[in-house]
C-alpha atoms as a PDB file:
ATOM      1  CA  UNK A   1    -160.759  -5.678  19.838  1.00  0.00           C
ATOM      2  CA  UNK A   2    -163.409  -3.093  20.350  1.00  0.00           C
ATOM      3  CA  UNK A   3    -163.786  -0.517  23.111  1.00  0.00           C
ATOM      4  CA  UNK A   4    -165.933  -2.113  25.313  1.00  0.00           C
ATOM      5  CA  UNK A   5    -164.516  -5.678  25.462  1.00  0.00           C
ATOM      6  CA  UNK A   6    -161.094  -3.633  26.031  1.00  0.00           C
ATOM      7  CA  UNK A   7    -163.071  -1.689  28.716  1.00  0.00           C
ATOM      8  CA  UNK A   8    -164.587  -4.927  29.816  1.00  0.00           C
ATOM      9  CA  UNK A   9    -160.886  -6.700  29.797  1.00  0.00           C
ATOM     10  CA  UNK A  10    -159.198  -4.041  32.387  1.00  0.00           C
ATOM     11  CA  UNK A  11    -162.110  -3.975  34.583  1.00  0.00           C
ATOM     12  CA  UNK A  12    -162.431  -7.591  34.913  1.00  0.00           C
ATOM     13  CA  UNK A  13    -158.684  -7.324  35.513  1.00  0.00           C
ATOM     14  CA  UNK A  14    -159.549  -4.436  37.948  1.00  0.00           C
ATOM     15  CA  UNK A  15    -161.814  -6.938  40.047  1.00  0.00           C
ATOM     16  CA  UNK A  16    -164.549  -4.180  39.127  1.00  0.00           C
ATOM     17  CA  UNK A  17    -167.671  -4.630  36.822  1.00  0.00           C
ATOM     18  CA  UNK A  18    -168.499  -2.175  34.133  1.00  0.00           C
ATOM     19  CA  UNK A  19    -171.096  -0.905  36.314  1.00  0.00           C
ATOM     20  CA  UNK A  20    -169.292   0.221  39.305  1.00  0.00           C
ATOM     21  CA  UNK A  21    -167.053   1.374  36.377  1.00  0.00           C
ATOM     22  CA  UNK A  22    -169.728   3.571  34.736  1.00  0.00           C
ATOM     23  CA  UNK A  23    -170.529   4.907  38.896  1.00  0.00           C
ATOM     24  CA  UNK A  24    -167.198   5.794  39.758  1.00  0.00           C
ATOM     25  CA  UNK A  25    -166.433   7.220  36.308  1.00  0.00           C
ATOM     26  CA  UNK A  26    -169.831   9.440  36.680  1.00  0.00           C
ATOM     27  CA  UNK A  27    -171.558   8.064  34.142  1.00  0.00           C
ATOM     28  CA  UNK A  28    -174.949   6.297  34.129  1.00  0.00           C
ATOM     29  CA  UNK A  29    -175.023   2.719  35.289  1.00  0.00           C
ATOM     30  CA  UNK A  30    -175.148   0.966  31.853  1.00  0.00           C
ATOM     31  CA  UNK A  31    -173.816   3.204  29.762  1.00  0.00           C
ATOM     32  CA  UNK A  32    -170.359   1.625  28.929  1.00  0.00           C
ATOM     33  CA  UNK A  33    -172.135  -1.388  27.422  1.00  0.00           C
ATOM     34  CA  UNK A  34    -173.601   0.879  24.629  1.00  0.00           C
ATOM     35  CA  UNK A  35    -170.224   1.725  23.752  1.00  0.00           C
ATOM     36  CA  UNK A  36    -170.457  -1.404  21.209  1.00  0.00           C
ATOM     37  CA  UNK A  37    -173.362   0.115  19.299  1.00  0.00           C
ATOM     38  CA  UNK A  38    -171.676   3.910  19.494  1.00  0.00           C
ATOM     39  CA  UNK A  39    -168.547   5.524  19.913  1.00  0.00           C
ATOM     40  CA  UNK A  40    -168.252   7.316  23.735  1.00  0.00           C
ATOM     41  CA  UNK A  41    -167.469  11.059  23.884  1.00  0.00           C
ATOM     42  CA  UNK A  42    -164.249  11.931  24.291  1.00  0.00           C
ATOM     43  CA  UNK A  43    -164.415  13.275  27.848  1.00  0.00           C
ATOM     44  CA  UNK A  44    -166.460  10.066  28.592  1.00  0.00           C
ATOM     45  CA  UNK A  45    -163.683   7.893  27.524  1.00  0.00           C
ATOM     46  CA  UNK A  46    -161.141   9.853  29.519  1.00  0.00           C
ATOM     47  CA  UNK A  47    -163.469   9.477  33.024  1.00  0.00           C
ATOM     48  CA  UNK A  48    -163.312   5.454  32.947  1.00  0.00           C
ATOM     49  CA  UNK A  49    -159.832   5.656  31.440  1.00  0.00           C
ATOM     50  CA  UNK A  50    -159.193   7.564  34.488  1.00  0.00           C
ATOM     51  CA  UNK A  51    -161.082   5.324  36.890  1.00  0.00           C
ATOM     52  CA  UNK A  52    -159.727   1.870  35.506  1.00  0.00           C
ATOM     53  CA  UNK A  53    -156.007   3.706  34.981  1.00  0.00           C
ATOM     54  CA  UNK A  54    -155.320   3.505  31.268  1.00  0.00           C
ATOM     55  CA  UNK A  55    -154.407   5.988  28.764  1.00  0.00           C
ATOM     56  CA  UNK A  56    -157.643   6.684  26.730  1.00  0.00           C
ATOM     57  CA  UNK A  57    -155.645   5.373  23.523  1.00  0.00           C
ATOM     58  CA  UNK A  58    -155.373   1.489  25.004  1.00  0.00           C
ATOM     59  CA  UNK A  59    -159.481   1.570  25.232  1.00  0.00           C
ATOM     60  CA  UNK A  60    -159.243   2.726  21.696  1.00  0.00           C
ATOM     61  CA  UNK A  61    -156.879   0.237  20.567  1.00  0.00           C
ATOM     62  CA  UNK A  62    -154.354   2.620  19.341  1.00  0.00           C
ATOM     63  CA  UNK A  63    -151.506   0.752  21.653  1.00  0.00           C
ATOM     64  CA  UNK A  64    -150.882  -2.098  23.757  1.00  0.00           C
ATOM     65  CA  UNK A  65    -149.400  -0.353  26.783  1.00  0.00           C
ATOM     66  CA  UNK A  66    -151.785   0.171  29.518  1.00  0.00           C
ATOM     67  CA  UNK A  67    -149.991   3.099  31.117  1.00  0.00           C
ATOM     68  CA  UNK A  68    -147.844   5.220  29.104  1.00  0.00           C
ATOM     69  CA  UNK A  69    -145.755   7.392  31.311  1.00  0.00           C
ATOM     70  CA  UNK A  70    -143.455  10.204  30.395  1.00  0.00           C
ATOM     71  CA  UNK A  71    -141.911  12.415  32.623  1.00  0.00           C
ATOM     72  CA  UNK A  72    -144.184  15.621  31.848  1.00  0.00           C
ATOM     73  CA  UNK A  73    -147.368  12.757  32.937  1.00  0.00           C
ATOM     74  CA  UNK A  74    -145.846  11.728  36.639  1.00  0.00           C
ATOM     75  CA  UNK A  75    -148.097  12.589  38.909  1.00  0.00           C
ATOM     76  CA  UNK A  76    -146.501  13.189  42.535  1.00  0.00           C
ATOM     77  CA  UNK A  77    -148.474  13.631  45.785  1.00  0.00           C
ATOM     78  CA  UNK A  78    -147.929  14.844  49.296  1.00  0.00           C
ATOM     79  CA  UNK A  79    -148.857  12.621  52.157  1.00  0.00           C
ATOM     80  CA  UNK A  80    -149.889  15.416  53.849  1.00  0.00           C
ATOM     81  CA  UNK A  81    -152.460  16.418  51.847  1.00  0.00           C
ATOM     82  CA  UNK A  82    -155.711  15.880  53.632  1.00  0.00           C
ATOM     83  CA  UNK A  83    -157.073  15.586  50.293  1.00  0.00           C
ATOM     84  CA  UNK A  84    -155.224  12.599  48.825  1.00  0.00           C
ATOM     85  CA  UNK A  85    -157.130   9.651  47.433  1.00  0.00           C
ATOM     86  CA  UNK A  86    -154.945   6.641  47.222  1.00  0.00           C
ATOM     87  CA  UNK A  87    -156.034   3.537  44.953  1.00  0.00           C
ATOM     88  CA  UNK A  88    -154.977   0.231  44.439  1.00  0.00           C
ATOM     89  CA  UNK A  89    -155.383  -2.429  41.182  1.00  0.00           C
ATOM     90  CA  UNK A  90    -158.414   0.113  40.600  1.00  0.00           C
ATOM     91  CA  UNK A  91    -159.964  -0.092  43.312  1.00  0.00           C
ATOM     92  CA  UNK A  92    -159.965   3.100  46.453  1.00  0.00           C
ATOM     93  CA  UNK A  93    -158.063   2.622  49.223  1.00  0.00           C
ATOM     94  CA  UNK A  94    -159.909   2.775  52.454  1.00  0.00           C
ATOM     95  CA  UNK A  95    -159.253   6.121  54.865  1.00  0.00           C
ATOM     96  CA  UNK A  96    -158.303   3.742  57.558  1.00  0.00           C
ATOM     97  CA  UNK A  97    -155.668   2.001  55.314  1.00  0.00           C
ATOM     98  CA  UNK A  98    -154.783   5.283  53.658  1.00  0.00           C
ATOM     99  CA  UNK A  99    -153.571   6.528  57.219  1.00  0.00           C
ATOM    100  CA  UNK A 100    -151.593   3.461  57.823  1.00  0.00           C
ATOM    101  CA  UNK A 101    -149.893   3.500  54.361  1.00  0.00           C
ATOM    102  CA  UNK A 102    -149.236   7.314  55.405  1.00  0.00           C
ATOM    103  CA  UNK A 103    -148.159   6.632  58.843  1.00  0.00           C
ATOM    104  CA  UNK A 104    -145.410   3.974  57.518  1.00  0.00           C
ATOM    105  CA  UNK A 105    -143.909   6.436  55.320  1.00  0.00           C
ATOM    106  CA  UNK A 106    -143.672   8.983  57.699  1.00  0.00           C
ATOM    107  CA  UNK A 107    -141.518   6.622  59.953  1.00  0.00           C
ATOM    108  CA  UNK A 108    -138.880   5.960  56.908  1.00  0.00           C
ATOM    109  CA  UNK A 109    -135.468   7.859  57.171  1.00  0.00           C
ATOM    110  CA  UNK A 110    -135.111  10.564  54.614  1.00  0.00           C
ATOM    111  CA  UNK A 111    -133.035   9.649  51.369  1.00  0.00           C
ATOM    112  CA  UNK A 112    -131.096  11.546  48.633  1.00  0.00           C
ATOM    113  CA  UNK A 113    -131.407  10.638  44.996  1.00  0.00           C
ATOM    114  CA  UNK A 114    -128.873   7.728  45.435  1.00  0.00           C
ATOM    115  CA  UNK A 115    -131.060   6.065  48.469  1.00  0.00           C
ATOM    116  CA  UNK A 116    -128.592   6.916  51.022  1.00  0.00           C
ATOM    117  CA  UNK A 117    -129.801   7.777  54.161  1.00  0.00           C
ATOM    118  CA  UNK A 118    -129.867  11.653  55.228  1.00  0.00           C
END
């Protein structure tokens, strides 16, 4: 399978076209379907990788799992950073559902690391 119908594969499965891909990724609008004619820069490839959330090496074909995660690659956010983007199946949450999602787990009771209640 090449790069772009992988590309093509998790967008679809995204619910997001290659072009809003290629926008959100800051690319121009058509580039990504060139990508079966040429081989994308690197930092290119890491932008919709990044956008669509796979590792740069499932676009390439290198592996079959989407989203490798290790423990140095967890990425952890506060909720009350002003700053946080939120997304969901690829697609950004919306600031009025971000807030909700935020307000819901502010009302959860605090846990330790075996889920009991603090």
């Amino acid at each position: 399978m090449t790069i772009l119908n992988r590309t093509k594969e998790v967008a679809k499965l995204r619910g997001i076209s290659l072009t809003e891909t290629a926008i959100k990724a800051g690319l121009a609008e058509k580039s990504i379907y060139s990508w079966d004619r040429s081989t994308p820069k690197a930092d290119n490839l890491q932008k919709v990788a990044d956008v669509l959330h796979v590792s740069t090496d499932y676009l390439l074909g290198r592996t079959d799992e989407m989203n490798p995660t290790t423990v140095e690659t967890v990425k952890k956010a506060d909720i009350d950073d002003d700053e946080l983007l939120l997304s969901f199946q690829g697609k950004d949450v919306t600031p009025e559902y971000r807030d909700a999602i935020i307000a819901i787990l502010r009302t959860m009771p605090d846990r330790d690391k075996d889920g009991n209640i603090i």
